[in-house]
PDB file of N, CA and C in Angstrom:
ATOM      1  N   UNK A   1      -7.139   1.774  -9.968  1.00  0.00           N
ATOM      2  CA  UNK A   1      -6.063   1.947  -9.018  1.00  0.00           C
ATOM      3  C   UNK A   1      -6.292   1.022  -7.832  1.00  0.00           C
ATOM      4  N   UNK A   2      -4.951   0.130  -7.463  1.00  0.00           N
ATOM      5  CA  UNK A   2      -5.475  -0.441  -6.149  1.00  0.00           C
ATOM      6  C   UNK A   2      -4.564   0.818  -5.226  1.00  0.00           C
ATOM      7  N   UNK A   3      -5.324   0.331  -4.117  1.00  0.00           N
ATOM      8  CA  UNK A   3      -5.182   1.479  -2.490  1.00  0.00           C
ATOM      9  C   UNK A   3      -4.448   0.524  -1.385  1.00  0.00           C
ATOM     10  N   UNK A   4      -2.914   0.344  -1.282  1.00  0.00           N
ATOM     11  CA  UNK A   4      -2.807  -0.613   0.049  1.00  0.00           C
ATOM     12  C   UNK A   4      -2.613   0.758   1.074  1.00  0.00           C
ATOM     13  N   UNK A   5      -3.531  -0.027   2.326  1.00  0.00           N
ATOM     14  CA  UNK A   5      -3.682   0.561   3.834  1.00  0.00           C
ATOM     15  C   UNK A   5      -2.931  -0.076   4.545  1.00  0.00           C
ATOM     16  N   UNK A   6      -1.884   0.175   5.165  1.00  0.00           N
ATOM     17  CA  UNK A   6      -1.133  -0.884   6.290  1.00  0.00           C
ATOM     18  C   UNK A   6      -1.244  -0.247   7.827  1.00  0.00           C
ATOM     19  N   UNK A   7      -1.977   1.280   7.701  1.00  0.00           N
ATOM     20  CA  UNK A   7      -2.051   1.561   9.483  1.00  0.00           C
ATOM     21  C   UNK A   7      -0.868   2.531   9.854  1.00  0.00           C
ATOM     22  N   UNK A   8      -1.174   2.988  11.020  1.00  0.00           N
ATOM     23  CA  UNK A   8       0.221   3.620  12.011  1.00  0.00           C
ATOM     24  C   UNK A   8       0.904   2.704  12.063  1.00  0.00           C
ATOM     25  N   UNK A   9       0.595   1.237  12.882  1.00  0.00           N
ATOM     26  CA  UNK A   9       1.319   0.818  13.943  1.00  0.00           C
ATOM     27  C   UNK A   9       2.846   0.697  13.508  1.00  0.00           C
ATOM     28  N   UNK A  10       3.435   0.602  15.011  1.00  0.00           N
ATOM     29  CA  UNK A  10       5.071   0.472  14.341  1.00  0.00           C
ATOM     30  C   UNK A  10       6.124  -0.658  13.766  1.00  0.00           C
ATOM     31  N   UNK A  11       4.747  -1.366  13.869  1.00  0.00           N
ATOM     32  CA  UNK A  11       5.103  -3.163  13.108  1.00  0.00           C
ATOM     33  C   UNK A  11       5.494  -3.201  11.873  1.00  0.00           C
ATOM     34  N   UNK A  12       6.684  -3.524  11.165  1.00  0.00           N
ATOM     35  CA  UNK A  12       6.467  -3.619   9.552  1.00  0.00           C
ATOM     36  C   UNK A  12       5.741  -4.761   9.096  1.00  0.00           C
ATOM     37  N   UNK A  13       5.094  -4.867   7.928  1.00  0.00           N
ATOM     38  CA  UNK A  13       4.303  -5.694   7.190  1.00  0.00           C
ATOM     39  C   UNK A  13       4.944  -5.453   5.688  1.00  0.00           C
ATOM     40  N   UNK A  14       6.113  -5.847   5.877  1.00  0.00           N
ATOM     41  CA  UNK A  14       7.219  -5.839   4.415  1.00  0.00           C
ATOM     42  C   UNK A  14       6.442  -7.338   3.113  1.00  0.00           C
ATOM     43  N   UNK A  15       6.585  -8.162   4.146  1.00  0.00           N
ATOM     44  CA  UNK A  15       5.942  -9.629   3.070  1.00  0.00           C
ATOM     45  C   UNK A  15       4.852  -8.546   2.278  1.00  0.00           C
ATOM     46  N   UNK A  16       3.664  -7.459   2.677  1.00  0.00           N
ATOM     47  CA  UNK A  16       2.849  -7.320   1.577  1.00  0.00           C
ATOM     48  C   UNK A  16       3.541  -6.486   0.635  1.00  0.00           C
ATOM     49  N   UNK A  17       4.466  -5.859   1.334  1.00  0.00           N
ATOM     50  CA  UNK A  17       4.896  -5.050   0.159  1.00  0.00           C
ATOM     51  C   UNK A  17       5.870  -5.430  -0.882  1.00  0.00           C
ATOM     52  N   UNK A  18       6.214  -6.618  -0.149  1.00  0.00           N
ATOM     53  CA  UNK A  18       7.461  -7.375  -1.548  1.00  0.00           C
ATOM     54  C   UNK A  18       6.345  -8.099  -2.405  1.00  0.00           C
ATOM     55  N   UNK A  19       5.615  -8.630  -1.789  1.00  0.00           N
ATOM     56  CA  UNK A  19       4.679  -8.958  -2.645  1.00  0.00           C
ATOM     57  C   UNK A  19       4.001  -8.590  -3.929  1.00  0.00           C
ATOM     58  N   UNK A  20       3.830  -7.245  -3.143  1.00  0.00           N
ATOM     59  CA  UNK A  20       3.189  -6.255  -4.473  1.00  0.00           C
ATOM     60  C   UNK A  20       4.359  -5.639  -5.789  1.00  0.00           C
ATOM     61  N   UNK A  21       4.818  -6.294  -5.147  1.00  0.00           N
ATOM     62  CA  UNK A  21       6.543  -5.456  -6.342  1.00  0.00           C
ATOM     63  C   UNK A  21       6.660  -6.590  -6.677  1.00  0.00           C
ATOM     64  N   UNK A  22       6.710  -7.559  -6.556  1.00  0.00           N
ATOM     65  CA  UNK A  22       6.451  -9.297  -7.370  1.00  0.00           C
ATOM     66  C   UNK A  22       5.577  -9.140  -8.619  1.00  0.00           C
ATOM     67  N   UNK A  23       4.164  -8.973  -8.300  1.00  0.00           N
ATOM     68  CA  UNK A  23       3.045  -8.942  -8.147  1.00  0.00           C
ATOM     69  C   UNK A  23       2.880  -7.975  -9.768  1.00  0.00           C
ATOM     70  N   UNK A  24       3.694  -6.736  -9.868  1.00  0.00           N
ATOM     71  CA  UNK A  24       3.886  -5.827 -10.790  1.00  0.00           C
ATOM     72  C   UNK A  24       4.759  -6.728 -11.482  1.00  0.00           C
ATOM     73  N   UNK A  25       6.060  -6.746 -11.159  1.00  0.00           N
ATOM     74  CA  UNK A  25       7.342  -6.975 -11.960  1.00  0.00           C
ATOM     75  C   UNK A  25       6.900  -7.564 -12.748  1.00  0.00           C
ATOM     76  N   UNK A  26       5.730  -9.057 -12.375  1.00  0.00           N
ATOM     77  CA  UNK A  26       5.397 -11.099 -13.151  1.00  0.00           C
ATOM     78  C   UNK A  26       4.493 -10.154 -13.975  1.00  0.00           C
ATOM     79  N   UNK A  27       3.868  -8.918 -14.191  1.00  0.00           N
ATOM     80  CA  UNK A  27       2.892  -8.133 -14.624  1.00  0.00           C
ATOM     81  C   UNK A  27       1.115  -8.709 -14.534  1.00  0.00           C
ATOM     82  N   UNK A  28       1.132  -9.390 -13.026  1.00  0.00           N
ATOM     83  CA  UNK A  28       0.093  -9.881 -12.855  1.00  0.00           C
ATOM     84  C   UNK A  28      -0.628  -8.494 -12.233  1.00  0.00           C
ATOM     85  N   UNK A  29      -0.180  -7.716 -11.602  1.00  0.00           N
ATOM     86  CA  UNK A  29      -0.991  -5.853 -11.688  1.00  0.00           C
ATOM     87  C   UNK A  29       0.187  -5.323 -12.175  1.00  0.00           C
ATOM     88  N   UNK A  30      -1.225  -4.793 -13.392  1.00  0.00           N
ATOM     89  CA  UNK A  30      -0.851  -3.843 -14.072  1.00  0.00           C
ATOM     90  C   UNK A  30      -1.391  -2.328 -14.176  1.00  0.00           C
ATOM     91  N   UNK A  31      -1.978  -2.053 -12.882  1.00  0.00           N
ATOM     92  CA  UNK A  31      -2.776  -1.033 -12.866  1.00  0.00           C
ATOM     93  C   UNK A  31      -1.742  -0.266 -11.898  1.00  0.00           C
ATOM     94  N   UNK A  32      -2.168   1.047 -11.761  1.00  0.00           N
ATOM     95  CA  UNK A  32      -1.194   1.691 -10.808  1.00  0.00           C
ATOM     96  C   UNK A  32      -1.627   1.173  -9.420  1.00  0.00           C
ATOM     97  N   UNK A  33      -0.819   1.373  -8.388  1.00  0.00           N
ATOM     98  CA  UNK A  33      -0.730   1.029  -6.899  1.00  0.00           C
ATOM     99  C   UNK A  33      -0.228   2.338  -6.023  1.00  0.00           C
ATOM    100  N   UNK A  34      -1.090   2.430  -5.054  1.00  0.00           N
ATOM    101  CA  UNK A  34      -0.127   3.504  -4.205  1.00  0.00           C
ATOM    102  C   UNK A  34      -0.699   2.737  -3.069  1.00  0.00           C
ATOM    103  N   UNK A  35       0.360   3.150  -1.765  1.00  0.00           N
ATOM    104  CA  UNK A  35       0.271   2.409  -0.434  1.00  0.00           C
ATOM    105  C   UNK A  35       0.363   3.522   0.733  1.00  0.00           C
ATOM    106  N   UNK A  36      -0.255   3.320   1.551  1.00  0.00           N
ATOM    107  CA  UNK A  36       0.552   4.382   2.996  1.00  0.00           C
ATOM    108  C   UNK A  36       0.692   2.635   3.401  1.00  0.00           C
ATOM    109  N   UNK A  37       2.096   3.244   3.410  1.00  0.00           N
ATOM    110  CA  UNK A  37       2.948   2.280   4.384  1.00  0.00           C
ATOM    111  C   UNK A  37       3.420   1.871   5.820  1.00  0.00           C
ATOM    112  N   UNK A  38       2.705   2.954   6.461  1.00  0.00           N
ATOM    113  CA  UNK A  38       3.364   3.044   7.856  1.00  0.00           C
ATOM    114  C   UNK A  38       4.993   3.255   8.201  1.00  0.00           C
ATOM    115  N   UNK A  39       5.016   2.413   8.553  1.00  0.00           N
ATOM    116  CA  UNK A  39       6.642   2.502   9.007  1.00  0.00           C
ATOM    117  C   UNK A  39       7.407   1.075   9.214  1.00  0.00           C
ATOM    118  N   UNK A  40       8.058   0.944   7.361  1.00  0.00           N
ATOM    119  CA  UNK A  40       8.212  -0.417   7.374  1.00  0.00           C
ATOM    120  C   UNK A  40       9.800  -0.644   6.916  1.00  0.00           C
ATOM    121  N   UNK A  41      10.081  -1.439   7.090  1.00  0.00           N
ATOM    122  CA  UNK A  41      11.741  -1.914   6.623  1.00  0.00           C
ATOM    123  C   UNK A  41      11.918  -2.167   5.353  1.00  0.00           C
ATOM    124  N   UNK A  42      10.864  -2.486   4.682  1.00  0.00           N
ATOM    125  CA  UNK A  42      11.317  -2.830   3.045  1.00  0.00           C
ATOM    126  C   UNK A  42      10.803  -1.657   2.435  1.00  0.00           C
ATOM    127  N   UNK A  43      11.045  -0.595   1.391  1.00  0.00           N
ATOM    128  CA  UNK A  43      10.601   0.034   0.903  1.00  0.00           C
ATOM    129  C   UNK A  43       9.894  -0.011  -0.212  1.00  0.00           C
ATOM    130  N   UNK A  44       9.019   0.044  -1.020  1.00  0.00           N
ATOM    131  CA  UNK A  44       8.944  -0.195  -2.611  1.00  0.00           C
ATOM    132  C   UNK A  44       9.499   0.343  -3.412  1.00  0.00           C
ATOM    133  N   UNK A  45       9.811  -0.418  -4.365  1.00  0.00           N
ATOM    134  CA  UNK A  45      10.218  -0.374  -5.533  1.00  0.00           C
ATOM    135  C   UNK A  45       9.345  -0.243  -6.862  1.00  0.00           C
ATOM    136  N   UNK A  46       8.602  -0.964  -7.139  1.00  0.00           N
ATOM    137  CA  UNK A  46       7.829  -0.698  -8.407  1.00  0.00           C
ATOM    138  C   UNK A  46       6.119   0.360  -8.071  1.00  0.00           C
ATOM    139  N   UNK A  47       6.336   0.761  -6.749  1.00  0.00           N
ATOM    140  CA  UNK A  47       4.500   1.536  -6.889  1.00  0.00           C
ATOM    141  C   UNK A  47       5.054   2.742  -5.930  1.00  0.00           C
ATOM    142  N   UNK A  48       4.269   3.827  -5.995  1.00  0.00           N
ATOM    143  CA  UNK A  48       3.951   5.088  -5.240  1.00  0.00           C
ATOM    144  C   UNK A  48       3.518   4.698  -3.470  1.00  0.00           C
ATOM    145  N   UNK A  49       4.395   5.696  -2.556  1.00  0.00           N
ATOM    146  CA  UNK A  49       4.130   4.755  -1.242  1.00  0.00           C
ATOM    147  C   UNK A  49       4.055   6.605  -0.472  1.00  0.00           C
ATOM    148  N   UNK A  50       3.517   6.467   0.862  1.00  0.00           N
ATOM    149  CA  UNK A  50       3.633   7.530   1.508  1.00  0.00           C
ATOM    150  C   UNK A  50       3.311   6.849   3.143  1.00  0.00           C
ATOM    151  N   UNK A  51       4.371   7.154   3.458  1.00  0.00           N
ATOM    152  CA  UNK A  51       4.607   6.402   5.298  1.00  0.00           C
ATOM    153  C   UNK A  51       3.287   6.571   5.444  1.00  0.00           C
ATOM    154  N   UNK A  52       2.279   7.843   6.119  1.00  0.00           N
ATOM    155  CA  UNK A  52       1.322   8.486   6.875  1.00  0.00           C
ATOM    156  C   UNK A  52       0.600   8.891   6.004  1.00  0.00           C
ATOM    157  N   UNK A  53      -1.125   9.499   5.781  1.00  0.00           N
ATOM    158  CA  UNK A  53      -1.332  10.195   5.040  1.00  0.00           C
ATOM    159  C   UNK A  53      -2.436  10.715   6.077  1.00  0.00           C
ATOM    160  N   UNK A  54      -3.224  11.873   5.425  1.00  0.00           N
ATOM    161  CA  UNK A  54      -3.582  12.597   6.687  1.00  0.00           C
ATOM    162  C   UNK A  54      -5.308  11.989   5.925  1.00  0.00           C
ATOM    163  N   UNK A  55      -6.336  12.077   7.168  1.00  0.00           N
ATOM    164  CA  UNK A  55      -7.536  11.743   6.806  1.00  0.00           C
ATOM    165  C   UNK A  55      -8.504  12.029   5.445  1.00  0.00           C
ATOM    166  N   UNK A  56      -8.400  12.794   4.803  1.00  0.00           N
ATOM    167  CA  UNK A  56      -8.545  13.565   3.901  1.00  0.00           C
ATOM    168  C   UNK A  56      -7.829  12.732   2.955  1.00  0.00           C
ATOM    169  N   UNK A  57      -6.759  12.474   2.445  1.00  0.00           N
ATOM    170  CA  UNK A  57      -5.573  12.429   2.172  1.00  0.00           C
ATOM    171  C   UNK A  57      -6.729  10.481   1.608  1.00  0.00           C
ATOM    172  N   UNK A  58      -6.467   9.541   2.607  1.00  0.00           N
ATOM    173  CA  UNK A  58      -6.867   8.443   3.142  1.00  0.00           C
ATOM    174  C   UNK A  58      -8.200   8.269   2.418  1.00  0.00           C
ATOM    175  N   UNK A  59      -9.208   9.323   2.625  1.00  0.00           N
ATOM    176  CA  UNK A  59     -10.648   9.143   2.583  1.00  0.00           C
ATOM    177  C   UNK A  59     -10.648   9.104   1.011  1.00  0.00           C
ATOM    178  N   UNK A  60      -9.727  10.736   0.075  1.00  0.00           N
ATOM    179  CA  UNK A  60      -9.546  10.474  -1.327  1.00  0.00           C
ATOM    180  C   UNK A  60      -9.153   8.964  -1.975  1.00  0.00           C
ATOM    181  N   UNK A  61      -8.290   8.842  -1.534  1.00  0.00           N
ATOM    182  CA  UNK A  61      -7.746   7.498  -2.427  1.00  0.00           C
ATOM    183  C   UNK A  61      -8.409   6.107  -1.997  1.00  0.00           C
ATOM    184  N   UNK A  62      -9.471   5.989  -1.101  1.00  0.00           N
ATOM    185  CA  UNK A  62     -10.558   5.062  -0.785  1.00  0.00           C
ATOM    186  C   UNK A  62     -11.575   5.019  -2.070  1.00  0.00           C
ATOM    187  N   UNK A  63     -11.607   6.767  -1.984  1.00  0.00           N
ATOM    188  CA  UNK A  63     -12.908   7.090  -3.112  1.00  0.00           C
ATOM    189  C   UNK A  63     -12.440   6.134  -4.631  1.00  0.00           C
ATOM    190  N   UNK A  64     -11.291   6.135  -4.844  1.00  0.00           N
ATOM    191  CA  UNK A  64     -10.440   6.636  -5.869  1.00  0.00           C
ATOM    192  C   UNK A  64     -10.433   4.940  -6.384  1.00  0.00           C
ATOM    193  N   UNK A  65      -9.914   3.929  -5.717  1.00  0.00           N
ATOM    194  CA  UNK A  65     -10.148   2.855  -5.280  1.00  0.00           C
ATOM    195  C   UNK A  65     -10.927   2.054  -5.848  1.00  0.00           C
ATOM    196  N   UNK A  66     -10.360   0.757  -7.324  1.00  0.00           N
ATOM    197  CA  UNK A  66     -10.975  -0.143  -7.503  1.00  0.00           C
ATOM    198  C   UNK A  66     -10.898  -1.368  -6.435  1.00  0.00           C
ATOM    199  N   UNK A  67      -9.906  -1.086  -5.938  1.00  0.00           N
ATOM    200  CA  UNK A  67      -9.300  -2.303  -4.854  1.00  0.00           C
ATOM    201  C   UNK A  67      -8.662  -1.471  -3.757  1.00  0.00           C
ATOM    202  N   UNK A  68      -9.440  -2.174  -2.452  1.00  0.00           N
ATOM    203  CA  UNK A  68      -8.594  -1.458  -1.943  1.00  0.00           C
ATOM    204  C   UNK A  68      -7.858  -2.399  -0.430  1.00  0.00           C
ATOM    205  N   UNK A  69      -6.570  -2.939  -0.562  1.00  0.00           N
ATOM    206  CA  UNK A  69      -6.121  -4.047   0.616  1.00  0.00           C
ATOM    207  C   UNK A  69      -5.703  -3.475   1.852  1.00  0.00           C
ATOM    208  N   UNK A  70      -6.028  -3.568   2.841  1.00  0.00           N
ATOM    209  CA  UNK A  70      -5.665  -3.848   4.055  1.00  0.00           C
ATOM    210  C   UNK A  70      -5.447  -4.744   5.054  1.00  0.00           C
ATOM    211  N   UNK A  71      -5.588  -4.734   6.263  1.00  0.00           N
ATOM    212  CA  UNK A  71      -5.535  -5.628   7.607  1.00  0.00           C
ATOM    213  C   UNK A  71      -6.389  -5.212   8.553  1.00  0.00           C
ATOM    214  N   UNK A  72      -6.148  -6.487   9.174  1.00  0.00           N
ATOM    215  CA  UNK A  72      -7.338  -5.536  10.047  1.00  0.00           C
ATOM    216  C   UNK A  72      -6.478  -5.809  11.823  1.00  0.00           C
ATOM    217  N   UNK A  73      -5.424  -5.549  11.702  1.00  0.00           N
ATOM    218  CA  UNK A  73      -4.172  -4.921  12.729  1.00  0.00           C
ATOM    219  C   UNK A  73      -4.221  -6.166  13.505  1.00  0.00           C
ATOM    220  N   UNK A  74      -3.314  -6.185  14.753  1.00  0.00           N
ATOM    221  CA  UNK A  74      -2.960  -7.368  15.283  1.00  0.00           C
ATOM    222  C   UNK A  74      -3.853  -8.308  15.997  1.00  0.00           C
TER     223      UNK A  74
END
């Protein structure tokens, strides 16, 4: 499973997430994807997304995690 992290902040970071729905569609990942998304303007389409997730929540799907992408904020 990859893990995308994008943060609270109230910035969208849509380019990664069209990306990753590219990324599936060309079937270059083919593994499942889930994201906390924050709070972004593009939504996904091809993977599992959740705006917020609570620490717990965060810490599981780290564990869980062959890959796991983030940022490292502004």
């Amino acid at each position: 499973m990859i893990f995308v992290t994008m943060g609270t902040d109230c910035h969208p970071f849509d380019r990664l997430l069209k990306k990753i729905d590219e990324l599936i569609v060309g079937k270059i990942i083919a593994e499942k994807v889930f994201a906390q998304v924050g709070y972004p303007s593009y939504k996904p389409r091809k993977f599992e997304y959740k705006n917020l997730l609570a620490f717990d929540e965060m810490n599981n799907f780290v564990k869980e995690a062959r890959i796991v992408i983030t940022h490292g904020g502004p």
